[in-house]
Every structure is written in structure tokens, then in C-alpha cells.
N, C-alpha and C. Protein backbone atom coordinates (compact mmCIF):
# COMPACT_ATOMS: atom_id res chain seq x y z
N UNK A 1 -6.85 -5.03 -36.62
CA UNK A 1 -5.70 -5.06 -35.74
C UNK A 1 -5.56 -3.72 -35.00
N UNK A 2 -5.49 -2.73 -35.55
CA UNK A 2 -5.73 -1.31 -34.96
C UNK A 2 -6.46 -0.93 -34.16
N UNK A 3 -7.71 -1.70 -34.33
CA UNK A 3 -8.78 -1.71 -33.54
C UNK A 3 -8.90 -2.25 -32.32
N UNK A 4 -8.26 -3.12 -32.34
CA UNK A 4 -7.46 -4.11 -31.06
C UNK A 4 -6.37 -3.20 -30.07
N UNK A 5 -5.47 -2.47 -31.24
CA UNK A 5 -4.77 -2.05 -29.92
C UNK A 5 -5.13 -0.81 -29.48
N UNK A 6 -6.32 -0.24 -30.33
CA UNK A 6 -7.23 0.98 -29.58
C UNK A 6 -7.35 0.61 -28.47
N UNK A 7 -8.19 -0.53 -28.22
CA UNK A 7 -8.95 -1.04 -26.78
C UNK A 7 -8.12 -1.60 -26.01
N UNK A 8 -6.74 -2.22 -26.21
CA UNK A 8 -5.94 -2.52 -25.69
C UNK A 8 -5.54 -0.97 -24.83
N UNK A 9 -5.37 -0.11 -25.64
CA UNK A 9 -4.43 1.25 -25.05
C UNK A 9 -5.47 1.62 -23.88
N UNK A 10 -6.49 2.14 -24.22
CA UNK A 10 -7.90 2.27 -23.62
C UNK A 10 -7.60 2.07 -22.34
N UNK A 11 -8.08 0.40 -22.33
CA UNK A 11 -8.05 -0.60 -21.10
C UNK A 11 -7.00 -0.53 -20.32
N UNK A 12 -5.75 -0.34 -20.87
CA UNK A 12 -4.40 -0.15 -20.10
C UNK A 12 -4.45 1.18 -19.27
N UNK A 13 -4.84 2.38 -19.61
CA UNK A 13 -5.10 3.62 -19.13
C UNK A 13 -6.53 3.65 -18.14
N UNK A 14 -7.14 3.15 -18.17
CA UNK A 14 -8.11 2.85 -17.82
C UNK A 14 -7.88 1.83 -16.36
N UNK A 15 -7.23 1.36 -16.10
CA UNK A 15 -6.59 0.35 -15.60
C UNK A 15 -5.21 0.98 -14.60
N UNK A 16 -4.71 1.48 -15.40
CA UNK A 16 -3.60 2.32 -14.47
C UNK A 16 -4.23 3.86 -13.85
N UNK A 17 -5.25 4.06 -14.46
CA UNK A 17 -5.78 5.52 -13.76
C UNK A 17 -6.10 4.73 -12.60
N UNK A 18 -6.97 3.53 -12.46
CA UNK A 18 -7.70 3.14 -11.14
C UNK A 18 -6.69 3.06 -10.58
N UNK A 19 -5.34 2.50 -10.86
CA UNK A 19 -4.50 1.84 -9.71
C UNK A 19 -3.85 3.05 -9.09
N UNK A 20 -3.80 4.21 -9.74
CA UNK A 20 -2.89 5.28 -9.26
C UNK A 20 -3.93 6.04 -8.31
N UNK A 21 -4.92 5.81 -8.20
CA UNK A 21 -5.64 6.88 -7.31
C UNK A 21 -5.30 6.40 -5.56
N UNK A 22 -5.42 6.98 -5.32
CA UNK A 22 -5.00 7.06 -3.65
C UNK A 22 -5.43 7.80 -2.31
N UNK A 23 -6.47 7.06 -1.97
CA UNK A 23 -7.38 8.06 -1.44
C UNK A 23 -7.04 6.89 -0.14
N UNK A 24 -6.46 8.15 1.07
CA UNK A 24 -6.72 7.74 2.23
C UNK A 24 -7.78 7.30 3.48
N UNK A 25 -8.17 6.25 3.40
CA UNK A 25 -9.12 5.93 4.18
C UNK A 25 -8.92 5.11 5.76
N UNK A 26 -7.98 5.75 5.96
CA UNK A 26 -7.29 5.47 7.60
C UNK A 26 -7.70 6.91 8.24
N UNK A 27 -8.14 5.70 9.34
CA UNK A 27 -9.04 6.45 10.38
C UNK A 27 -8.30 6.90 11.16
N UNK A 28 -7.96 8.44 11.67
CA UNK A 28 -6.74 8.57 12.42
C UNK A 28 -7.32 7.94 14.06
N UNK A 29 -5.85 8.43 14.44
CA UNK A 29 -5.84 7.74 16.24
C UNK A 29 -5.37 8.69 17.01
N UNK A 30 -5.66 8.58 18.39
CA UNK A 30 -4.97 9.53 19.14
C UNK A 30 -4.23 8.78 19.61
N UNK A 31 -2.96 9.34 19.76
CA UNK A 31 -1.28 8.86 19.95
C UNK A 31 -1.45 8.94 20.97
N UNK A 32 -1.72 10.27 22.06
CA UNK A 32 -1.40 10.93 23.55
C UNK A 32 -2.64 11.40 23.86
N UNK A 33 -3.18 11.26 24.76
CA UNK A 33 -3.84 12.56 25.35
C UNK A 33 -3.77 12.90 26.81
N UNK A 34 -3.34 13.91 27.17
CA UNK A 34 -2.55 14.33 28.44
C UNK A 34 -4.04 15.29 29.43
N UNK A 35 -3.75 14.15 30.41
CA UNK A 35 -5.24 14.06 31.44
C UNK A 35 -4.37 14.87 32.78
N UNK A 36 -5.28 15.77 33.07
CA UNK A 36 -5.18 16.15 34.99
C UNK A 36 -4.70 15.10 35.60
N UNK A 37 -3.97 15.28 36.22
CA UNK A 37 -3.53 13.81 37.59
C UNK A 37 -4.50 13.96 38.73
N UNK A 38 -4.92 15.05 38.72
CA UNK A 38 -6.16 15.54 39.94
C UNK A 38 -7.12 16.50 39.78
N UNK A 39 -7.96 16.36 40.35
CA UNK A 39 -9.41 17.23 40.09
C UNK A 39 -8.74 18.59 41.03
N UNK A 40 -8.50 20.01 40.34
CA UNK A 40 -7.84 20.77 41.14
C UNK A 40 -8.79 21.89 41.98
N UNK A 41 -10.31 21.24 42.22
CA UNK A 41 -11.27 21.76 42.43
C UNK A 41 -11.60 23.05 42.19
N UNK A 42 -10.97 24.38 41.40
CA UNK A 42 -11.41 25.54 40.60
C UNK A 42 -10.69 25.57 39.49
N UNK A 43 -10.94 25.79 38.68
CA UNK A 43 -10.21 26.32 36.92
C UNK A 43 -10.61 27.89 36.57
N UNK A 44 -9.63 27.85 35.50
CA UNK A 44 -9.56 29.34 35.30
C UNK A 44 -10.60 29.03 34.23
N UNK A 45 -11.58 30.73 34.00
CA UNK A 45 -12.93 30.58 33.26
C UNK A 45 -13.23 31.25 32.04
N UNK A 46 -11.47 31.12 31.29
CA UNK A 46 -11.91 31.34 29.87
C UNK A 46 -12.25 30.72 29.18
N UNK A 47 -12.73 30.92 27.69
CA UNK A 47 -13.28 29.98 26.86
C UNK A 47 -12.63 29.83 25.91
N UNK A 48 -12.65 28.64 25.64
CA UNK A 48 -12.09 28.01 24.02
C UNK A 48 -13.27 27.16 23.62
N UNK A 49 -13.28 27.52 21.86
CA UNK A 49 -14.71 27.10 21.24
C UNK A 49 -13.91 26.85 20.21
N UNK A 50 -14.54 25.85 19.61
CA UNK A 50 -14.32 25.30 18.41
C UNK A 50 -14.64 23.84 17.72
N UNK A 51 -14.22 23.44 16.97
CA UNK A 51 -13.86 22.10 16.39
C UNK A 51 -13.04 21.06 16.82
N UNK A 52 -13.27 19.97 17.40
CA UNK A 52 -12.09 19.32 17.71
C UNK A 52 -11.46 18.11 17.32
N UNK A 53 -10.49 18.23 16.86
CA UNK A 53 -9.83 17.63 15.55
C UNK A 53 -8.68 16.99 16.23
N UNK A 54 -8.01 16.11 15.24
CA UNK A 54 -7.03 14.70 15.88
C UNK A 54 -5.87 15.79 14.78
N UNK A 55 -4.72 16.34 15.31
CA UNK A 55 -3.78 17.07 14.18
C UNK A 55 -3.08 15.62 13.86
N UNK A 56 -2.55 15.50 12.65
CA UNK A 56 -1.42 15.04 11.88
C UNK A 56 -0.76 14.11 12.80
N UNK A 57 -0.22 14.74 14.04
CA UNK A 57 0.59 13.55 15.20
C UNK A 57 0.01 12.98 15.69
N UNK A 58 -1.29 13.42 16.06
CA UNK A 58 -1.99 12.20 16.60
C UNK A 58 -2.82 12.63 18.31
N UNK A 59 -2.76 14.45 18.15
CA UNK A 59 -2.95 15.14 19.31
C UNK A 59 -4.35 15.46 18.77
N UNK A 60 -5.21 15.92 20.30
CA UNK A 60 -6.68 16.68 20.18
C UNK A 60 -6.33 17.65 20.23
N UNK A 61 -6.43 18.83 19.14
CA UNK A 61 -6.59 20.18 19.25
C UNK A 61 -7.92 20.83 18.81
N UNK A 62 -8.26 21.92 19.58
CA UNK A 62 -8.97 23.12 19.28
C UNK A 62 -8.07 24.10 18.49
N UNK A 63 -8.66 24.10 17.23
CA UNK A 63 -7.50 25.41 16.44
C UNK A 63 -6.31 24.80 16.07
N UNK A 64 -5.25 25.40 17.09
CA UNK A 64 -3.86 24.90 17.18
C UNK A 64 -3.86 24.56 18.72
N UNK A 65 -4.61 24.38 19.22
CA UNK A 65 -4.45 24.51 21.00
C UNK A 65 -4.70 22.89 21.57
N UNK A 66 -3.92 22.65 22.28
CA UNK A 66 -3.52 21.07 22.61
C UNK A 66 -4.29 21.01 24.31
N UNK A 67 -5.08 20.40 24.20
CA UNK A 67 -6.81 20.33 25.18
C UNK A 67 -5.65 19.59 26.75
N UNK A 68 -5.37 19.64 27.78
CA UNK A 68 -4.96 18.64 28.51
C UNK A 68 -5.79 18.93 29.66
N UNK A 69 -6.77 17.54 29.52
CA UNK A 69 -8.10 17.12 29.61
C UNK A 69 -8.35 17.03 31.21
N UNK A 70 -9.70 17.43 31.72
CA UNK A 70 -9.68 17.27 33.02
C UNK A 70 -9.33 16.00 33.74
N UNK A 71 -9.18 15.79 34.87
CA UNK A 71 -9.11 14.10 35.54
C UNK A 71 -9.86 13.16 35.27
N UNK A 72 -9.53 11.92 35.25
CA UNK A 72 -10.61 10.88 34.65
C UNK A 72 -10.98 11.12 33.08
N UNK A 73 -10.67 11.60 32.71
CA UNK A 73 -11.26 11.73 31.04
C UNK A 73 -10.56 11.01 30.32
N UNK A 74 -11.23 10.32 29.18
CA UNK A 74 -10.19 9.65 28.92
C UNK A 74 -10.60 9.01 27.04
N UNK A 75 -10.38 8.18 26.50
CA UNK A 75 -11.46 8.59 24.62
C UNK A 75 -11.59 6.62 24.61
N UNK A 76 -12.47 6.92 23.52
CA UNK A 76 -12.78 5.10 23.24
C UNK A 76 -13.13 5.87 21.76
N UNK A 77 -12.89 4.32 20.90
CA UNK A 77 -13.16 4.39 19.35
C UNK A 77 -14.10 3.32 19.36
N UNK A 78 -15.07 3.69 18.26
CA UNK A 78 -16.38 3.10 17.91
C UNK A 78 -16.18 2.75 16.48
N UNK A 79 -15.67 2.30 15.78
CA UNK A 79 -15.38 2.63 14.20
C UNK A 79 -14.46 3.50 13.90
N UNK A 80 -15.85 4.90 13.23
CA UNK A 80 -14.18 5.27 12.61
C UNK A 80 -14.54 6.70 14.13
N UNK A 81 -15.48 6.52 14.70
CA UNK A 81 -15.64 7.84 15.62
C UNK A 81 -14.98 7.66 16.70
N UNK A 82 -14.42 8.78 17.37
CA UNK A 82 -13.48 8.30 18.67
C UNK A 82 -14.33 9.65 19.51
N UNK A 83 -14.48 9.24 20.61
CA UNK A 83 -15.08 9.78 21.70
C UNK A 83 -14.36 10.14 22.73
N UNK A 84 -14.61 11.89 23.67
CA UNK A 84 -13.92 11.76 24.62
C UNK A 84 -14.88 11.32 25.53
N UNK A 85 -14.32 10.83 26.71
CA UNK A 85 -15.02 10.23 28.09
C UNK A 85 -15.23 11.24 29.43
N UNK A 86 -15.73 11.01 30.13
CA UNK A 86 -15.75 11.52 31.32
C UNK A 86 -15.67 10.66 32.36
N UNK A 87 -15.62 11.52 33.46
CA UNK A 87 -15.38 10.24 34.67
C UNK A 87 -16.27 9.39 35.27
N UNK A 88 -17.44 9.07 34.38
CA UNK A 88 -18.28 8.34 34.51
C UNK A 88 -18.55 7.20 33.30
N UNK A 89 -17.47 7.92 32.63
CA UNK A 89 -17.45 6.79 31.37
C UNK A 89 -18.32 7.13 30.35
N UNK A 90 -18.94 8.30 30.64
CA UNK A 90 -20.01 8.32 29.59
C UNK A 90 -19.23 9.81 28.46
N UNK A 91 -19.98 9.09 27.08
CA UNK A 91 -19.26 9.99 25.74
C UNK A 91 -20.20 11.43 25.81
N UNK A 92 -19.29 12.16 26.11
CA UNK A 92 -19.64 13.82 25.86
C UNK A 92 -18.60 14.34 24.72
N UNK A 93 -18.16 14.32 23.65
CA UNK A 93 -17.65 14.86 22.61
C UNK A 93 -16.99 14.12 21.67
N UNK A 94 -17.35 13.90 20.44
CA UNK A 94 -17.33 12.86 19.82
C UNK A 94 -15.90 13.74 18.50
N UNK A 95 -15.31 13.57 17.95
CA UNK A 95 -13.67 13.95 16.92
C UNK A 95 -15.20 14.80 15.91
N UNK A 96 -14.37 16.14 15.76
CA UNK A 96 -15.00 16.54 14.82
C UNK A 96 -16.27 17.40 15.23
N UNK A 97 -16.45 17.27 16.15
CA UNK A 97 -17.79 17.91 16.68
C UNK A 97 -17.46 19.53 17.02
N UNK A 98 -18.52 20.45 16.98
CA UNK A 98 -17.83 21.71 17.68
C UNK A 98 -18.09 21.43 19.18
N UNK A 99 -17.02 22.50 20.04
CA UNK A 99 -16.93 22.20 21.86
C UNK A 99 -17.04 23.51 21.93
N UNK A 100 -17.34 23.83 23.33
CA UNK A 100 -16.74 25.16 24.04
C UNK A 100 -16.11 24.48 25.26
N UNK A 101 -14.70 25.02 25.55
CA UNK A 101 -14.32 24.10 26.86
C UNK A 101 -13.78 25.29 27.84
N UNK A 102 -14.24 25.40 28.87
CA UNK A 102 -13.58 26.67 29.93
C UNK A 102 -12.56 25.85 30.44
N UNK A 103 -11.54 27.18 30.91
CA UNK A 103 -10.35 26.48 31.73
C UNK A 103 -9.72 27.74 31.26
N UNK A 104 -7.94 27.67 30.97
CA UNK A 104 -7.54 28.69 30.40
C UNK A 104 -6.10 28.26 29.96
N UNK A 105 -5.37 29.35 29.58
CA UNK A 105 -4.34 28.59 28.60
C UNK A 105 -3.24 28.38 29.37
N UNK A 106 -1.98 27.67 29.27
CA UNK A 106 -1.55 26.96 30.45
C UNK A 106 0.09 27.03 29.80
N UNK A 107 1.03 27.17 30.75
CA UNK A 107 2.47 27.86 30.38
C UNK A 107 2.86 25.91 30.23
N UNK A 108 3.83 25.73 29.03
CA UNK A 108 4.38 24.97 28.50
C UNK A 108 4.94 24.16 30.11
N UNK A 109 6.14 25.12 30.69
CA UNK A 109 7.27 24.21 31.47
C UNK A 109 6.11 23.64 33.16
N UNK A 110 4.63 24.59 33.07
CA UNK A 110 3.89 23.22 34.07
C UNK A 110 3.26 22.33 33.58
N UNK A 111 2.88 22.09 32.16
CA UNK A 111 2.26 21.11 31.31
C UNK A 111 2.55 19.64 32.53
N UNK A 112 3.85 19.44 32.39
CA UNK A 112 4.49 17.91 33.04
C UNK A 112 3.88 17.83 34.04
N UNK A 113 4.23 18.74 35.27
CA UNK A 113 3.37 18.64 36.44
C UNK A 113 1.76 18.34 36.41
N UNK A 114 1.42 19.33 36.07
CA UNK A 114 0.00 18.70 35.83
C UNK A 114 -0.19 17.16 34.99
N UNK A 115 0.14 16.93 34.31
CA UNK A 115 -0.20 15.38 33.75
C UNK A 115 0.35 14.99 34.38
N UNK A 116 1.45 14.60 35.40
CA UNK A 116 2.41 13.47 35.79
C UNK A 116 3.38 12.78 35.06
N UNK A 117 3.09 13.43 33.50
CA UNK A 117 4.61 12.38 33.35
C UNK A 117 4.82 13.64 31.82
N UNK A 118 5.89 13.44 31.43
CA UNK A 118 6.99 14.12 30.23
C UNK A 118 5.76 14.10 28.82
N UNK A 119 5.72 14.99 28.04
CA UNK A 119 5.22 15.24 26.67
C UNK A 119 6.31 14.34 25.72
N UNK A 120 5.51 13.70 25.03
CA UNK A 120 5.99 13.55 23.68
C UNK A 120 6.81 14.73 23.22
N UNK A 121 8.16 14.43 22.33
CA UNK A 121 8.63 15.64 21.97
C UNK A 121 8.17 16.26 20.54
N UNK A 122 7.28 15.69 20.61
CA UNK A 122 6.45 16.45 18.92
C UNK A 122 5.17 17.23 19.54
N UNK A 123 4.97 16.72 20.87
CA UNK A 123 3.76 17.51 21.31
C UNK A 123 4.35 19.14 21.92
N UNK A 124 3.40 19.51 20.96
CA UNK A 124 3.80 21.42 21.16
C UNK A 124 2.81 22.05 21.57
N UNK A 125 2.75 23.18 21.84
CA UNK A 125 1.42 24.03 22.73
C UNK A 125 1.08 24.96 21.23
N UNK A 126 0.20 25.87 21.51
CA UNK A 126 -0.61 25.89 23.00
C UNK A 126 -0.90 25.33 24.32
N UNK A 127 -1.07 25.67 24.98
CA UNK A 127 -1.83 24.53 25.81
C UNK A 127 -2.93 24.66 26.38
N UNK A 128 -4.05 24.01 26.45
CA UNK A 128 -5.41 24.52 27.58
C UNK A 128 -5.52 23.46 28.41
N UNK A 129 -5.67 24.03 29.67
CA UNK A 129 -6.15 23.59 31.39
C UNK A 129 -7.77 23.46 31.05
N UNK A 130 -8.46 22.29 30.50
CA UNK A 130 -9.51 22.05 30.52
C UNK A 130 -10.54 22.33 31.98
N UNK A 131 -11.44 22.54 32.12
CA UNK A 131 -12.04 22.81 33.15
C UNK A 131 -13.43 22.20 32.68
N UNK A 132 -14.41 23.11 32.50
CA UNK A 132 -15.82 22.84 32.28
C UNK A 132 -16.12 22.26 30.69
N UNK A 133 -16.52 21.48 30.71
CA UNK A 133 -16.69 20.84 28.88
C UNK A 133 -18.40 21.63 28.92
N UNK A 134 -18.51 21.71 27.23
CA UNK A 134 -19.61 21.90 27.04
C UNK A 134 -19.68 20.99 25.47
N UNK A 135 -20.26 20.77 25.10
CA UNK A 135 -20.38 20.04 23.90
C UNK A 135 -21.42 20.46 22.88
């Protein structure tokens, strides 16, 4: 009988360890991504390099720096990979990849103007004026 509720206890722990584990396997999304309204034919030619990652809300950042992407650009998801686009439609930078992107960093209150329409109010700066992608 003892022996029974050894394997009983066992199995029960055994059983509730699996159920308690919790491992997130949601693929994040991009919520926003805030595109040029126009090709402004020169950009400013500093550089930002890095990693580019989907933060927590659902924004593309470099670092902490919130990318607002040249004209026409725009992302597609393949699974769990999400791609940015260009204005030809074709994938030049895939979530996660390192970038170098010229352009330069860009004052909060013209953010609107340049995209054409209002930020999300969770979307916070930095900000970068994308210009030249490099991938």
C-alpha cells in the first residue's frame, strides 16, 4: 500500500511540474511601424548599427531607438520571421538580424509630420530618420 502511494505522490509531482512550466512560444508582432510619407530625396548621414528587435509593445528598435522607416517600406511575416520590405517588395532585413541604417536621430514633436498621422501613445523615442539601409 505504501508503495502505491509512493508512485501515486511521484506521478502527481511529476504531473504538476509539467503543467506548471510556461514557456512562451508566441511569436511577437509588430503593432506600428511608422514609414516616410515621402522620399525626402537627402538624409542626414549618421549611423545606427545594431540588432533589430520587436520591443515588448510591439515597436522595431535598434537599442532603444524607434527606426521610422524610409517611404514604401513596409514588413511581411513568414512564420515565426518577420521581414522588413523595400519599395520593391523585396526582404532586406529580417527581426533579429544585425543592420547599420544611416539617416539621423529625429526630434519627437516632427515624428507626426513626417509619418502623416499621430504615434501610438506608448510609442516613445528615440527616434531615427531612416535613410540608407544596410543589412
Amino acid at each position: 500500500m505504501y508503495r502505491w502511494l509512493c508512485i501515486a505522490f511521484l506521478f502527481s509531482l511529476i504531473s504538476f511540474t509539467g503543467c506548471q512550466t510556461n514557456i512562451n512560444t508566441a511569436t511577437p508582432t509588430v503593432q506600428f511601424l511608422p514609414v516616410q510619407t515621402k522620399d525626402p530625396g537627402m538624409y542626414m548621414e549618421a549611423l545606427l548599427q545594431g540588432k533589430l528587435v520587436i520591443d515588448e509593445s510591439g515597436y522595431l528598435r535598434i537599442h532603444d531607438t524607434l527606426i521610422i522607416w524610409p517611404y514604401h517600406y513596409s514588413f511581411i511575416s513568414e512564420g515565426s520571421d518577420i521581414w522588413i520590405t523595400n519599395e520593391k517588395a523585396e526582404k532586406i532585413i529580417k527581426v533579429g538580424d544585425p543592420v547599420k541604417i544611416g539617416g539621423g536621430e529625429y526630434p519627437e514633436q516632427y515624428v507626426s509630420q513626417a509619418i502623416g498621422q499621430s504615434l501610438p501613445d506608448d510609442c516613445k523615442g528615440p527616434f531615427w530618420l531612416a535613410g540608407q539601409i544596410m543589412p
